[in-house]
PDB file of N, CA and C in Angstrom:
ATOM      1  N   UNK A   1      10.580 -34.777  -6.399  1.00  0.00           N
ATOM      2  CA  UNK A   1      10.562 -33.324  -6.341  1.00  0.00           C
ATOM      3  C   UNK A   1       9.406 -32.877  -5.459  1.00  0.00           C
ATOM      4  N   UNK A   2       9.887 -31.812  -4.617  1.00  0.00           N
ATOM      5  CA  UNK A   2       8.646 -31.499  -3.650  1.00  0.00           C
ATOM      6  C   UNK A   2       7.606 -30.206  -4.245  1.00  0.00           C
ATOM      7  N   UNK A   3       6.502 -30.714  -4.643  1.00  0.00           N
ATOM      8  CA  UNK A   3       5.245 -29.778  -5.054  1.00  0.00           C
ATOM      9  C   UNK A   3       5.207 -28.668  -4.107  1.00  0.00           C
ATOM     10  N   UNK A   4       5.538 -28.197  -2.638  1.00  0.00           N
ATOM     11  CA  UNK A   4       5.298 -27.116  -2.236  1.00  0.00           C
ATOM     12  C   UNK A   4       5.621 -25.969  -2.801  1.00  0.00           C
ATOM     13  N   UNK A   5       7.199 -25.414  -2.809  1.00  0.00           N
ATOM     14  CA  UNK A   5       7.338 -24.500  -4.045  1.00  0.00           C
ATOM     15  C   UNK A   5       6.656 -24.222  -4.780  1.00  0.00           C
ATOM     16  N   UNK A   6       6.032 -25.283  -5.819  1.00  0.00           N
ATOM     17  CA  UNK A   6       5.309 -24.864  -6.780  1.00  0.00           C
ATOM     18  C   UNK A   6       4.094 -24.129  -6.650  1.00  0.00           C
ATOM     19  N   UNK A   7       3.437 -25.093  -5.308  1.00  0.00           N
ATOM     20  CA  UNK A   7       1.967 -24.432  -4.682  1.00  0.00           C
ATOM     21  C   UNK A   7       1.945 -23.212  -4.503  1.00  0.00           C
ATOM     22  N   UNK A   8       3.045 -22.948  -3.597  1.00  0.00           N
ATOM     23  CA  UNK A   8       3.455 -21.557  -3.046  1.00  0.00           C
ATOM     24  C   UNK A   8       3.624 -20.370  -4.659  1.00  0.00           C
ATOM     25  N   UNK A   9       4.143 -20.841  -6.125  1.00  0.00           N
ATOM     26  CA  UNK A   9       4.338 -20.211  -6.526  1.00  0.00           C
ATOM     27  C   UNK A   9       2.981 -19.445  -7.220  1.00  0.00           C
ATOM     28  N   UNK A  10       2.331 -21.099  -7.138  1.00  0.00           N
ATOM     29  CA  UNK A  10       0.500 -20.734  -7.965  1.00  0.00           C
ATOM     30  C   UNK A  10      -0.396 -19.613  -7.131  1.00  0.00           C
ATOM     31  N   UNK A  11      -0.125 -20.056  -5.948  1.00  0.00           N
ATOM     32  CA  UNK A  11      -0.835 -19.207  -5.379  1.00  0.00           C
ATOM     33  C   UNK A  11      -0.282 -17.863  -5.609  1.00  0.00           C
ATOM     34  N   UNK A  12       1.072 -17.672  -5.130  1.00  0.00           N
ATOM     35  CA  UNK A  12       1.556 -16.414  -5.459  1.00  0.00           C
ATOM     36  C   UNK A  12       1.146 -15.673  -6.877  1.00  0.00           C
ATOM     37  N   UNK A  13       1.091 -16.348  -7.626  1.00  0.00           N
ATOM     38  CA  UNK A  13       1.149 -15.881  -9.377  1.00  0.00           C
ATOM     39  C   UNK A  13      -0.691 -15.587  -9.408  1.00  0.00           C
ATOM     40  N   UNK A  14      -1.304 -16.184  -8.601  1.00  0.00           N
ATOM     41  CA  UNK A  14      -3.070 -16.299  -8.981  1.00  0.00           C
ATOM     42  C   UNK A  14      -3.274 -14.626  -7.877  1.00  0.00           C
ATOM     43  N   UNK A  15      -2.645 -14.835  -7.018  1.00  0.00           N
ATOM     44  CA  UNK A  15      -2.875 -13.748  -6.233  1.00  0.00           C
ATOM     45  C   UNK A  15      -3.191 -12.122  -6.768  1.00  0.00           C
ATOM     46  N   UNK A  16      -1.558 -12.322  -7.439  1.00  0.00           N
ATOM     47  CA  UNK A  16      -1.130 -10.773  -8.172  1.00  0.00           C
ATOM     48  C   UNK A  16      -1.967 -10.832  -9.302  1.00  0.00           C
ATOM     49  N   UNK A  17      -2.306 -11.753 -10.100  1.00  0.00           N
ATOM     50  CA  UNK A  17      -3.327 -11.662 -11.111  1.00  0.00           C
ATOM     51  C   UNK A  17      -4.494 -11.444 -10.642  1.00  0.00           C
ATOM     52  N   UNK A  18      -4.922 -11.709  -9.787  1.00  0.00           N
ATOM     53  CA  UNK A  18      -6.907 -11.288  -9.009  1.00  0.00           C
ATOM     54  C   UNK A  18      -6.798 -10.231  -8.982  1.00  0.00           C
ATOM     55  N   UNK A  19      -5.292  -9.493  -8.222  1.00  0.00           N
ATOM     56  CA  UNK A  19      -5.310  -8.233  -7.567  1.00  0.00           C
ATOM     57  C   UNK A  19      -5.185  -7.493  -8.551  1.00  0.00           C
ATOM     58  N   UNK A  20      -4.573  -7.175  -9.779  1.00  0.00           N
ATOM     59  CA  UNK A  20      -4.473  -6.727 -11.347  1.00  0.00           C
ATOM     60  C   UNK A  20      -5.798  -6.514 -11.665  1.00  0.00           C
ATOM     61  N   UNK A  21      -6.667  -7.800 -11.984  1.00  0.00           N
ATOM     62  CA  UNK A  21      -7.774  -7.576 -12.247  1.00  0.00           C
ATOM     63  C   UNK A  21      -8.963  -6.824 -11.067  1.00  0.00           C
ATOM     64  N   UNK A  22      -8.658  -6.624 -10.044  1.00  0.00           N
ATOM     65  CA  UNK A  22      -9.730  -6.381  -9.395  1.00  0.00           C
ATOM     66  C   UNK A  22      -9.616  -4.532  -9.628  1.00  0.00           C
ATOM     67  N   UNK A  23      -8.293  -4.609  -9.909  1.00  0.00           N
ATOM     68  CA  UNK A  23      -7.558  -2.828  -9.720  1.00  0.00           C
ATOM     69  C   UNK A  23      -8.249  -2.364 -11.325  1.00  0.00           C
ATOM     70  N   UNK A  24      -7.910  -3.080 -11.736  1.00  0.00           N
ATOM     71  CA  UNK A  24      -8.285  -2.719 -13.519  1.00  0.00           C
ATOM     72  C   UNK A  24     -10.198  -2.352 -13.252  1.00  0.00           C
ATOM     73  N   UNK A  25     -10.475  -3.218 -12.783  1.00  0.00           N
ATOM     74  CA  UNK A  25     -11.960  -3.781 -12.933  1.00  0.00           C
ATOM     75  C   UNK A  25     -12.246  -2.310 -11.750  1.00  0.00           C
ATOM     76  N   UNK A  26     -12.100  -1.594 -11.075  1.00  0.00           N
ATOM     77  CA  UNK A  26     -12.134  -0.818 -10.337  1.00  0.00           C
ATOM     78  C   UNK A  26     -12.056   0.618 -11.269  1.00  0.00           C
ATOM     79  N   UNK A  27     -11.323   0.706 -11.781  1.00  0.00           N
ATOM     80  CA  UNK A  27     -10.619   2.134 -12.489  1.00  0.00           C
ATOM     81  C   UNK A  27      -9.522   1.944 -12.197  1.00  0.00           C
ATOM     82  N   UNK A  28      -8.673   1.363 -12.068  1.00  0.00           N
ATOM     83  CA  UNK A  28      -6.981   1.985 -11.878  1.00  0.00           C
ATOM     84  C   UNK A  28      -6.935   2.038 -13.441  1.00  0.00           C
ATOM     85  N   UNK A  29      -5.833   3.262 -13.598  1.00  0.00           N
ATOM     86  CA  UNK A  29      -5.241   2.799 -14.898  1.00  0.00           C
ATOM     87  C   UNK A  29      -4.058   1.404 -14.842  1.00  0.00           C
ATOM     88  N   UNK A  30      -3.869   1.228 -16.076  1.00  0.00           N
ATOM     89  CA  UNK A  30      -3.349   0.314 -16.156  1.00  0.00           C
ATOM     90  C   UNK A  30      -1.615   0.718 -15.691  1.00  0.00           C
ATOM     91  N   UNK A  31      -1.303   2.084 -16.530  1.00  0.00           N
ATOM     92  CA  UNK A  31       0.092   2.169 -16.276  1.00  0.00           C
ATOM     93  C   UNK A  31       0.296   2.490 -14.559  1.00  0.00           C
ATOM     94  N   UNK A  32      -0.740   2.865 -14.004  1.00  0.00           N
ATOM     95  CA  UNK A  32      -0.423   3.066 -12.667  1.00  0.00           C
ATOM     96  C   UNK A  32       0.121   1.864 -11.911  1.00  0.00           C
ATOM     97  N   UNK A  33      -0.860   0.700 -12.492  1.00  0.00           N
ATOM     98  CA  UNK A  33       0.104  -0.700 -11.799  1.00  0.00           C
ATOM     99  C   UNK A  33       1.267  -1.026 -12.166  1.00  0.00           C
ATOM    100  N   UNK A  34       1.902  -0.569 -13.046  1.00  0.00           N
ATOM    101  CA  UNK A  34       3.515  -0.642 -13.429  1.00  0.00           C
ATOM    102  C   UNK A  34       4.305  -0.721 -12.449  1.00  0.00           C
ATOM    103  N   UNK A  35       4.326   0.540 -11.617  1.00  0.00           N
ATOM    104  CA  UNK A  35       5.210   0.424 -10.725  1.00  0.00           C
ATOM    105  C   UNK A  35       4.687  -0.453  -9.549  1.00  0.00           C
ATOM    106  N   UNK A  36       3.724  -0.668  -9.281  1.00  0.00           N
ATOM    107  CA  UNK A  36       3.038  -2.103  -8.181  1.00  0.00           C
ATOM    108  C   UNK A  36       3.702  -3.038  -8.575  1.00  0.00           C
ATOM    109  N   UNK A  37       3.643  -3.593  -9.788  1.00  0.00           N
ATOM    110  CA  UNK A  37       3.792  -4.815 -10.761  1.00  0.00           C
ATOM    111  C   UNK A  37       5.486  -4.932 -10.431  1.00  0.00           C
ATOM    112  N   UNK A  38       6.082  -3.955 -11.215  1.00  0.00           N
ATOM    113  CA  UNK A  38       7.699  -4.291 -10.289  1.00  0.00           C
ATOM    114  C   UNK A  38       8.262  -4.238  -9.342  1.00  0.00           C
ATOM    115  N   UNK A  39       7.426  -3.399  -8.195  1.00  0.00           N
ATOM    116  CA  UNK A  39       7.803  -3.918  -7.068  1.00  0.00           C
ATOM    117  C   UNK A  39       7.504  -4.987  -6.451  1.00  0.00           C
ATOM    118  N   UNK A  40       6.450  -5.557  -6.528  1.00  0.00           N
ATOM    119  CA  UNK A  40       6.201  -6.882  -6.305  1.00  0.00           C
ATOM    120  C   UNK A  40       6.724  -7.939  -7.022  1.00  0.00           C
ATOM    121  N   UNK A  41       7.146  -7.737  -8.464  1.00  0.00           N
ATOM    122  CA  UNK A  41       8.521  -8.823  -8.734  1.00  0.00           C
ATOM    123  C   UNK A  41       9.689  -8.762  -8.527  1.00  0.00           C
ATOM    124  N   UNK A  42      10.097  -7.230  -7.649  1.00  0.00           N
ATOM    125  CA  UNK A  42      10.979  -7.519  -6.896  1.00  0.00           C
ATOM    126  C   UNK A  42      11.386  -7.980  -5.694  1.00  0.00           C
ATOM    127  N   UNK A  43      10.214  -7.559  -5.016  1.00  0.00           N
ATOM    128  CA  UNK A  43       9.980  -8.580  -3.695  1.00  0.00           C
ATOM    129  C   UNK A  43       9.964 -10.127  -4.139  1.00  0.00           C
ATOM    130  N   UNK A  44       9.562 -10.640  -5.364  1.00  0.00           N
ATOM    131  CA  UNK A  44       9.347 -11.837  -5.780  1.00  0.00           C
ATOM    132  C   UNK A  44      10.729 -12.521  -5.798  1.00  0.00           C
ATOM    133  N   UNK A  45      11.060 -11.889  -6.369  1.00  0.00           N
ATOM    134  CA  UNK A  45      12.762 -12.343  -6.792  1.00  0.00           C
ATOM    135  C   UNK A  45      13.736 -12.401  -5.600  1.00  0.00           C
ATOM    136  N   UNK A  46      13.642 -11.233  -4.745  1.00  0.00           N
ATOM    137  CA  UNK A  46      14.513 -11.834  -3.825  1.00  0.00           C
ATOM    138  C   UNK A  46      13.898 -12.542  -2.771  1.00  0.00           C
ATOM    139  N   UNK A  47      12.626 -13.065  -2.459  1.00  0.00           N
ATOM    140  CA  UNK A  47      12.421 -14.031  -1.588  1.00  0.00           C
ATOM    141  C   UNK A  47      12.693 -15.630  -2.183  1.00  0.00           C
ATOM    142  N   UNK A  48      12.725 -15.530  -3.879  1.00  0.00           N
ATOM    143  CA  UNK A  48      13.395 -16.300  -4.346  1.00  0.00           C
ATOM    144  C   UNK A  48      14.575 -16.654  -4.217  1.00  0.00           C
ATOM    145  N   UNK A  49      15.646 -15.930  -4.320  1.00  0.00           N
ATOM    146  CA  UNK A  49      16.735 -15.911  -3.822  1.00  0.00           C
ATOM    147  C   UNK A  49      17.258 -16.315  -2.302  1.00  0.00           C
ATOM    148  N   UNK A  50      16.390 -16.018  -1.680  1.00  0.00           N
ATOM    149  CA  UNK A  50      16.237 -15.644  -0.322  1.00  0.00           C
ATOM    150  C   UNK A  50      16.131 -17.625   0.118  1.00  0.00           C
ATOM    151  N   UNK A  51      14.849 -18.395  -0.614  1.00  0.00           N
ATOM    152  CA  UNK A  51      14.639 -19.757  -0.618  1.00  0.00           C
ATOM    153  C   UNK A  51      15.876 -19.813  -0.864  1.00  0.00           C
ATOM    154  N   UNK A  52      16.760 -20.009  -2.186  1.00  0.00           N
ATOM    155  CA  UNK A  52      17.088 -21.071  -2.795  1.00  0.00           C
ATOM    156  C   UNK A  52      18.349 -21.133  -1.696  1.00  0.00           C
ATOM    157  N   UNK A  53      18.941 -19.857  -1.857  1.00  0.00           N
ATOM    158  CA  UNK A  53      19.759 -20.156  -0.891  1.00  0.00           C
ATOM    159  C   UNK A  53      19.794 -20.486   0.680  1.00  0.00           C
ATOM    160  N   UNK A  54      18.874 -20.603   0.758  1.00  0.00           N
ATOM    161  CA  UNK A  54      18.478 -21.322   2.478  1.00  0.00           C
ATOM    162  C   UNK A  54      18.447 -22.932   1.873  1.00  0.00           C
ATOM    163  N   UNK A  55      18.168 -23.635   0.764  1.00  0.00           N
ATOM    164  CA  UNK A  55      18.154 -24.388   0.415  1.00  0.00           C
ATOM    165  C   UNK A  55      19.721 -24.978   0.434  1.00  0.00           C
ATOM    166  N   UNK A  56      20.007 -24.407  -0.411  1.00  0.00           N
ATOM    167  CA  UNK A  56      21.851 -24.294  -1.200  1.00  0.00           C
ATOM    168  C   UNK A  56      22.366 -24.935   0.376  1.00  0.00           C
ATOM    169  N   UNK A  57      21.832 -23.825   1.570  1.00  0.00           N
ATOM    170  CA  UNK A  57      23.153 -23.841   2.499  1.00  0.00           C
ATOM    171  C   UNK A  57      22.441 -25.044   3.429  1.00  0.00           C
ATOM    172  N   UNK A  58      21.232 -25.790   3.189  1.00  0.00           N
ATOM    173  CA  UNK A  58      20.709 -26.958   3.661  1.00  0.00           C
ATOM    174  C   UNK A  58      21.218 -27.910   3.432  1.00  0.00           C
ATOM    175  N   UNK A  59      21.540 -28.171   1.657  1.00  0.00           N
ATOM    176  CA  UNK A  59      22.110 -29.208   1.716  1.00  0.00           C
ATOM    177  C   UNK A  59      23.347 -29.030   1.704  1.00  0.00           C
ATOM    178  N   UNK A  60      24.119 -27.663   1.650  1.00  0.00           N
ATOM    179  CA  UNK A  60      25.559 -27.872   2.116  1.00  0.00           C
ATOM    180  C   UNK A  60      25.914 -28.433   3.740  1.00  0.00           C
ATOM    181  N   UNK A  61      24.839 -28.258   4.213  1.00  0.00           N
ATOM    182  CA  UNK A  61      25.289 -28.559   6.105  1.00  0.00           C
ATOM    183  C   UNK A  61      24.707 -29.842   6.221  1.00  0.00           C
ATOM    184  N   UNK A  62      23.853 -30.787   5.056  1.00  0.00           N
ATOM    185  CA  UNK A  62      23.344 -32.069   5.305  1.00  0.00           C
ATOM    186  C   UNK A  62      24.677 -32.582   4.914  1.00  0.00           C
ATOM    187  N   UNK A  63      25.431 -32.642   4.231  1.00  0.00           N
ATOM    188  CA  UNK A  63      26.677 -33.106   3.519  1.00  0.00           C
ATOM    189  C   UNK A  63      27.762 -33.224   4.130  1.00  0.00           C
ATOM    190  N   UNK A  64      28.281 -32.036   4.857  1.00  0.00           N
ATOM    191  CA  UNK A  64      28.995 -32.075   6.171  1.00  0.00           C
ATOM    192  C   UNK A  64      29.042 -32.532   6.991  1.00  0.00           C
ATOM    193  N   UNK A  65      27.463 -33.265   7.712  1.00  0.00           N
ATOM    194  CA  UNK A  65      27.599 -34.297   9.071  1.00  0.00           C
ATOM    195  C   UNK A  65      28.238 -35.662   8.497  1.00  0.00           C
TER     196      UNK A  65
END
């Protein structure tokens, strides 16, 4: 199994958590990051999507030669 994904996900996941805390640790309110917070797991999700299926259609075209 290839560890990049995963790297890519730690970092991703450590990122939005610094940035949470740095906003909190600043004054944001908290509910103000709500809507930050889901838009950025929606950007999350479909670049997820976005991989797997670049994946999906990788090994469908390795299979085919």
């Amino acid at each position: 199994m290839n560890s990049a994904p995963r790297r890519i996900d730690l970092a991703a996941f450590l990122a939005v958590l610094a940035t949470g805390i740095v906003l909190i640790s600043a004054g944001v309110q908290p509910a103000a990051l709500s809507p930050v917070a889901l838009g950025l797991s929606a950007l999350y999700a479909a670049w997820q999507h976005t991989a797997s299926t670049a994946r999906a259609r990788g090994r469908v075209r390795a299979v085919d030669r």
